[in-house]
Protein backbone atom coordinates (compact mmCIF):
# COMPACT_ATOMS: atom_id res chain seq x y z
CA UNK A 1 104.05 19.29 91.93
CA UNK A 2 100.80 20.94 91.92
CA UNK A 3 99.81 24.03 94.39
CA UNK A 4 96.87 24.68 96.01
CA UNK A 5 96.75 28.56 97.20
CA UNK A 6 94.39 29.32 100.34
CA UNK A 7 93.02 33.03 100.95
CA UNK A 8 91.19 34.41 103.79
CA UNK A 9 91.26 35.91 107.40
CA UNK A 10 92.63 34.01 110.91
CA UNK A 11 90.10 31.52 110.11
CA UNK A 12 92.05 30.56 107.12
CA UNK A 13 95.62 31.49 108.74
CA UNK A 14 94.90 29.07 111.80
CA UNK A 15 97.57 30.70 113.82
CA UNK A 16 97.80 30.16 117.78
CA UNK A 17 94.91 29.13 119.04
CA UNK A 18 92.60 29.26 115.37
CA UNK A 19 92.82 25.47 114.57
CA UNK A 20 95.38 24.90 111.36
CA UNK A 21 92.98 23.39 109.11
CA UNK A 22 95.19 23.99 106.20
CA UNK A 23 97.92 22.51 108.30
CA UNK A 24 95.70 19.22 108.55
CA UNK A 25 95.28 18.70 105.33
CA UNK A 26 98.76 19.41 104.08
CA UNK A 27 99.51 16.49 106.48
CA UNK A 28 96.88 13.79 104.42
CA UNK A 29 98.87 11.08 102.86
CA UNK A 30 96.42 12.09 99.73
CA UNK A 31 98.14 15.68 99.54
CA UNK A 32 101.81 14.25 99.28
CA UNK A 33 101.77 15.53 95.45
CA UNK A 34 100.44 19.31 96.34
CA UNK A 35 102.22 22.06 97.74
CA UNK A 36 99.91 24.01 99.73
CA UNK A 37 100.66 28.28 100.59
CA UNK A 38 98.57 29.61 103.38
CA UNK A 39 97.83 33.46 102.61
CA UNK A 40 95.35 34.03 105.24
CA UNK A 41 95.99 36.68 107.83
CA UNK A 42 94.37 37.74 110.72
CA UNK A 43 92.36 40.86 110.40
CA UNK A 44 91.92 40.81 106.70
CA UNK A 45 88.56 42.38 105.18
CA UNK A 46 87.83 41.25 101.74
CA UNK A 47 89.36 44.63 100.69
CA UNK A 48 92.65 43.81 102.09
CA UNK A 49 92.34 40.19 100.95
CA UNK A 50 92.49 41.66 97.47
CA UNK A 51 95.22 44.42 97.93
CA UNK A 52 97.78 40.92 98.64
CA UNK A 53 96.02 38.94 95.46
CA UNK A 54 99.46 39.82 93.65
CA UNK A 55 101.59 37.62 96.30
CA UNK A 56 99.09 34.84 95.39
CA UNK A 57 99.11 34.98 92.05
CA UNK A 58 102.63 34.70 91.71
CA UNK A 59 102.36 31.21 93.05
CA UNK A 60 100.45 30.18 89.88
CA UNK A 61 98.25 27.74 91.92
CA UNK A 62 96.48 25.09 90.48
CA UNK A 63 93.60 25.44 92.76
CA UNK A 64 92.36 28.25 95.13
CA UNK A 65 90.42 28.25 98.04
CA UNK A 66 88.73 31.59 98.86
CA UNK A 67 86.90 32.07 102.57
CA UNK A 68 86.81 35.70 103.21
CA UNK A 69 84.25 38.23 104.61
CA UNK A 70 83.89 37.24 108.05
CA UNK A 71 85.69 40.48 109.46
CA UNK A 72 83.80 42.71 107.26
CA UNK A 73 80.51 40.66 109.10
CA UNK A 74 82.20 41.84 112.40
CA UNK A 75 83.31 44.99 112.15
CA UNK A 76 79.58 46.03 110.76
CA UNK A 77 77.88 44.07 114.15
CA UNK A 78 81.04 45.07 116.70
CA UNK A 79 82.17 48.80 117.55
CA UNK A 80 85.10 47.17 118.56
CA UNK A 81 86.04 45.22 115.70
CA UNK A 82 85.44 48.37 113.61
CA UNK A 83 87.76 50.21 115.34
CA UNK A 84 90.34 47.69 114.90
CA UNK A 85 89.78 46.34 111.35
CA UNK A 86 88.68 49.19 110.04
CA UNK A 87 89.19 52.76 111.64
CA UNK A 88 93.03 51.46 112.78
CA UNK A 89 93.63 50.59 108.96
CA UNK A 90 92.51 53.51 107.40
CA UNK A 91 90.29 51.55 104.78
CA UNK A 92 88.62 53.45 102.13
CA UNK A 93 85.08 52.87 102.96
CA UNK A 94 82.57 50.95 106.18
CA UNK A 95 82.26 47.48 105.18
CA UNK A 96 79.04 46.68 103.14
CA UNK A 97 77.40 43.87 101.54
CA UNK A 98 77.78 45.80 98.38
CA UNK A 99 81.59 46.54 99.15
CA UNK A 100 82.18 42.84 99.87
CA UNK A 101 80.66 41.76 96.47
CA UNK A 102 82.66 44.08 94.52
CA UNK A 103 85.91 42.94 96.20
CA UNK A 104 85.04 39.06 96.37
CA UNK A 105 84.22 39.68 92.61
CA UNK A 106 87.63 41.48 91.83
CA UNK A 107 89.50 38.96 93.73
CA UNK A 108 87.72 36.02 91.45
CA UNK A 109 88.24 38.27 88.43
CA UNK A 110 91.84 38.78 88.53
CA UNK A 111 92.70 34.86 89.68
CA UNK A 112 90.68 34.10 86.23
CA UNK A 113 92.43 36.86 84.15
CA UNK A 114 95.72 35.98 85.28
CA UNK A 115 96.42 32.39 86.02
CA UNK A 116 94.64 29.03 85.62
CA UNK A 117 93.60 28.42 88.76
CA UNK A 118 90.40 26.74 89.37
CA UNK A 119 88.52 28.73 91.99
CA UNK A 120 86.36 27.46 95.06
CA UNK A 121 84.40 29.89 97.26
CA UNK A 122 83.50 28.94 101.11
CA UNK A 123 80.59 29.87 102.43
CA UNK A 124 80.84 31.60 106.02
CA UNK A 125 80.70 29.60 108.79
CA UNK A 126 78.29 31.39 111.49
CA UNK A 127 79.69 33.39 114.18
CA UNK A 128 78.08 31.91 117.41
CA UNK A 129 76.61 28.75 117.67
CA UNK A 130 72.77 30.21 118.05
CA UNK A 131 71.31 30.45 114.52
CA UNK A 132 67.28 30.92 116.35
CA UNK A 133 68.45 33.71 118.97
CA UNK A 134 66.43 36.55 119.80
CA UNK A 135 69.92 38.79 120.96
CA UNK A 136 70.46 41.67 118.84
CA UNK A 137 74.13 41.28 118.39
CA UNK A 138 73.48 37.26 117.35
CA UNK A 139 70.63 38.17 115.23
CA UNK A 140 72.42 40.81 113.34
CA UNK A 141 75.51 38.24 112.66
CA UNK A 142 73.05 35.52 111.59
CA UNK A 143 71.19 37.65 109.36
CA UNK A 144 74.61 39.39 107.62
CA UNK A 145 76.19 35.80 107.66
CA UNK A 146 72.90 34.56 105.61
CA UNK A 147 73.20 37.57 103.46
CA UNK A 148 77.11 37.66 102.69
CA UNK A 149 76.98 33.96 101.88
CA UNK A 150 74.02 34.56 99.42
CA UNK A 151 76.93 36.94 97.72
CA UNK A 152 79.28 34.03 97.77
CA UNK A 153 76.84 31.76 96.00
CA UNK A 154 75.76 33.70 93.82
CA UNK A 155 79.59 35.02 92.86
CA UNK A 156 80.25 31.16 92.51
CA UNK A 157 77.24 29.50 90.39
CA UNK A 158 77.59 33.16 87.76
CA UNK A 159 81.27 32.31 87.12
CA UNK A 160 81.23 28.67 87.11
CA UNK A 161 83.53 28.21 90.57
CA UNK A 162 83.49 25.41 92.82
CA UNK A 163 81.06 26.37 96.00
CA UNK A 164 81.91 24.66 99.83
CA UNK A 165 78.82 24.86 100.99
CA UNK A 166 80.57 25.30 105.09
CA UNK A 167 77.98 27.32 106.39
CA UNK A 168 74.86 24.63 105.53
CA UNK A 169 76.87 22.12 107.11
CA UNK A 170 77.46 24.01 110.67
CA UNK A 171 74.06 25.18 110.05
CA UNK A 172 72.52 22.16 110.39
CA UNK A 173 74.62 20.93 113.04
CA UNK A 174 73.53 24.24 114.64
CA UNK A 175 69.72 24.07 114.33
CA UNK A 176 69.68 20.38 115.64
CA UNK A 177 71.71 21.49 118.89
CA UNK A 178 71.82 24.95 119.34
CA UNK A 179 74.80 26.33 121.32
CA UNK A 180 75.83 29.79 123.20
CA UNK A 181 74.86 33.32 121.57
CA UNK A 182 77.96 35.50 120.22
CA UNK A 183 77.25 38.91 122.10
CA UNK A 184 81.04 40.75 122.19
CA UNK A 185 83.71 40.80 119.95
CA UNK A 186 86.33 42.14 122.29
CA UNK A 187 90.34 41.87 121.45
CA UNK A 188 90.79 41.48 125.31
CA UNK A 189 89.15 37.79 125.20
CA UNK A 190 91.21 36.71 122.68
CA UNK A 191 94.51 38.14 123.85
CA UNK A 192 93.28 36.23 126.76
CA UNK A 193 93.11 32.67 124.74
CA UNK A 194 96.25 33.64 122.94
CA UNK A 195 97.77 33.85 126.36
CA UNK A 196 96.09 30.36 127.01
CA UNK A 197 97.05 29.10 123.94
CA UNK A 198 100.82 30.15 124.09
CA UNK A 199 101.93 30.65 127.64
CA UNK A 200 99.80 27.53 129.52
CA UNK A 201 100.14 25.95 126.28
CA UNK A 202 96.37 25.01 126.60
CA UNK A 203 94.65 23.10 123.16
CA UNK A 204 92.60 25.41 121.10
CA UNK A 205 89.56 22.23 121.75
CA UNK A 206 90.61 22.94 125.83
CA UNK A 207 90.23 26.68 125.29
CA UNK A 208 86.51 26.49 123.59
CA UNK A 209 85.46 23.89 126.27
CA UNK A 210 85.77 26.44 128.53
CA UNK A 211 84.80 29.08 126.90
CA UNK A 212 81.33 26.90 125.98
CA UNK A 213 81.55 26.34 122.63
CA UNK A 214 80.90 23.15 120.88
CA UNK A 215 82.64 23.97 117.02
CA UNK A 216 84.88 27.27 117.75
CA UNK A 217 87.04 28.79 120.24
CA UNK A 218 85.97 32.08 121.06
CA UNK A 219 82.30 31.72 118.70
CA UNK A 220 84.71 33.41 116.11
CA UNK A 221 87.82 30.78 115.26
CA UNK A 222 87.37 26.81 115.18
CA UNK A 223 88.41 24.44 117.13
CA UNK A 224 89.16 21.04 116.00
CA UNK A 225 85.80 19.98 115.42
CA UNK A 226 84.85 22.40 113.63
CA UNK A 227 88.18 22.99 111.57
CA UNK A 228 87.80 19.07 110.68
CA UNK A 229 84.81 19.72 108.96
CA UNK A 230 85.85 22.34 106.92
CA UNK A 231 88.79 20.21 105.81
CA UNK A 232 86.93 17.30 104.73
CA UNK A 233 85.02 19.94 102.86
CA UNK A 234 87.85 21.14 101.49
CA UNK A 235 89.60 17.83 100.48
CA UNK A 236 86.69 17.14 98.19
CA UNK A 237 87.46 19.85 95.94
CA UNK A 238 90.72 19.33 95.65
CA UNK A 239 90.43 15.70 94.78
CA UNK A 240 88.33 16.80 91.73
C-alpha cells in the first residue's frame, strides 16, 4: 500500500472545528490503495514543521503534501499570535520571509535527501476573505500571503516539486465576491468556536455562517467549502 504523508499547521490537522480535509479524502473510494498520516498540528511555524520532519520521514511516504507558513504570516500581522506561537515557544528567531524560505527549503531538502517521496507545495490560502481592503491588519496579511506564496513557488518550480496552486483558486473566488476583512487574531474567539464546535456540537459550516464567512470558520481555518476545494486540489496530485 502506498502512503501519502501530509505536513502543515491546524489547517492541515483539521481538528475540532478546522474542517478534516485530509479526513475527506482518505474517505474517496479512489484512495482505498493509500494510507494517508496527518502530521499537521496546530500552532506549527515552518520552523517547528521542520524540527518533527524526522517522524515523517520515517513513514517513507510515497507522496508529500507540504502547506505550511500560515502561522509565521500571523504571528508577524498579530501581537497576539506572536505571543502565542512564538514568544510562548521560545523559537530562535521573529518569523521572516527569509526565515520561512530557509526552513520550507530545509524541509524539501531533507524529504529529497532521505526518502523518495515526491513533493507537492500548497500555496497559502488567504487569511480573510477581502483580498482589495484598505484595513491595515487585512492589507498586511494579503500582502505577506502574496509574498510567502511567491517563496513557495519559487521553492517548487527550482526543485522540480508539484505546486497546488490553493491560493489562485480562493483568490479568484475572492476578487469576484469579496467577503469580511480579518482584523484580530485572538485565541479567545476560537476557544469560543471550539466550545461551539465541541460542547453545542455546532458544524464547523454552522460556526462560519455565523461568524460571516463564506470559505473559513474564523477567516483563519476552512469550513467545508473551502476545505473541499483544497481536496479536489489535492486529489489531482495524488492521482499523478
Amino acid at each position: 500500500m502506498r502512503t501519502v504523508a501530509f505536513i502543515g499547521s491546524s489547517t492541515v490537522a483539521g481538528k475540532g472545528q478546522a474542517f478534516d480535509w485530509v479526513g475527506q479524502l482518505e474517505k474517496r473510494p479512489e484512495n482505498k490503495e493509500f494510507r494517508f498520516h496527518n502530521f499537521g498540528r496546530g500552532g506549527d511555524l515552518s520552523y517547528l514543521a521542520l524540527k518533527r520532519l524526522p517522524k515523517v520521514i520515517k513513514t517513507k511516504p510515497d507522496k508529500t503534501v507540504i502547506m505550511i507558513g500560515g502561522n509565521d504570516v500571523l504571528a508577524t500581522v498579530f501581537k497576539s499570535a506572536d505571543r502565542l506561537l512564538v514568544r510562548a515557544r521560545r523559537l530562535p528567531g521573529k518569523p521572516s520571509a527569509g526565515w520561512f524560505a530557509e526552513n520550507l527549503q530545509c524541509i524539501v531538502d531533507d524529504l529529497k535527501s532521505k526518502t523518495n517521496t515526491q513533493i507537492a507545495l500548497v500555496s497559502l490560502p488567504p487569511f480573510g476573505e477581502a483580498p482589495g481592503s484598505n484595513a491595515p491588519e487585512q492589507m498586511m496579511l494579503n500582502r505577506l500571503v502574496v509574498q510567502y506564496n511567491i517563496i513557495i513557488r519559487n521553492t517548487a518550480e527550482k526543485d522540480s516539486l508539484a505546486y497546488i496552486p490553493f491560493y489562485e483558486e480562493m483568490d479568484s473566488l475572492l476578487v469576484a465576491s469579496p467577503g469580511k476583512e480579518l482584523s484580530i487574531a485572538s485565541p479567545l474567539l476560537i476557544c469560543r468556536d471550539a466550545i461551539r464546535y465541541f460542547v453545542l456540537r455546532q458544524s464547523e459550516d454552522k460556526i462560519g455562517k455565523k461568524n460571516g464567512w463564506a470559505y473559513h470558520v474564523d477567516g483563519i481555518h476552512l469550513n467545508s467549502i473551502g476545505g473541499n476545494i483544497l481536496a479536489n486540489l489535492v486529489q489531482e496530485f495524488i492521482d499523478h
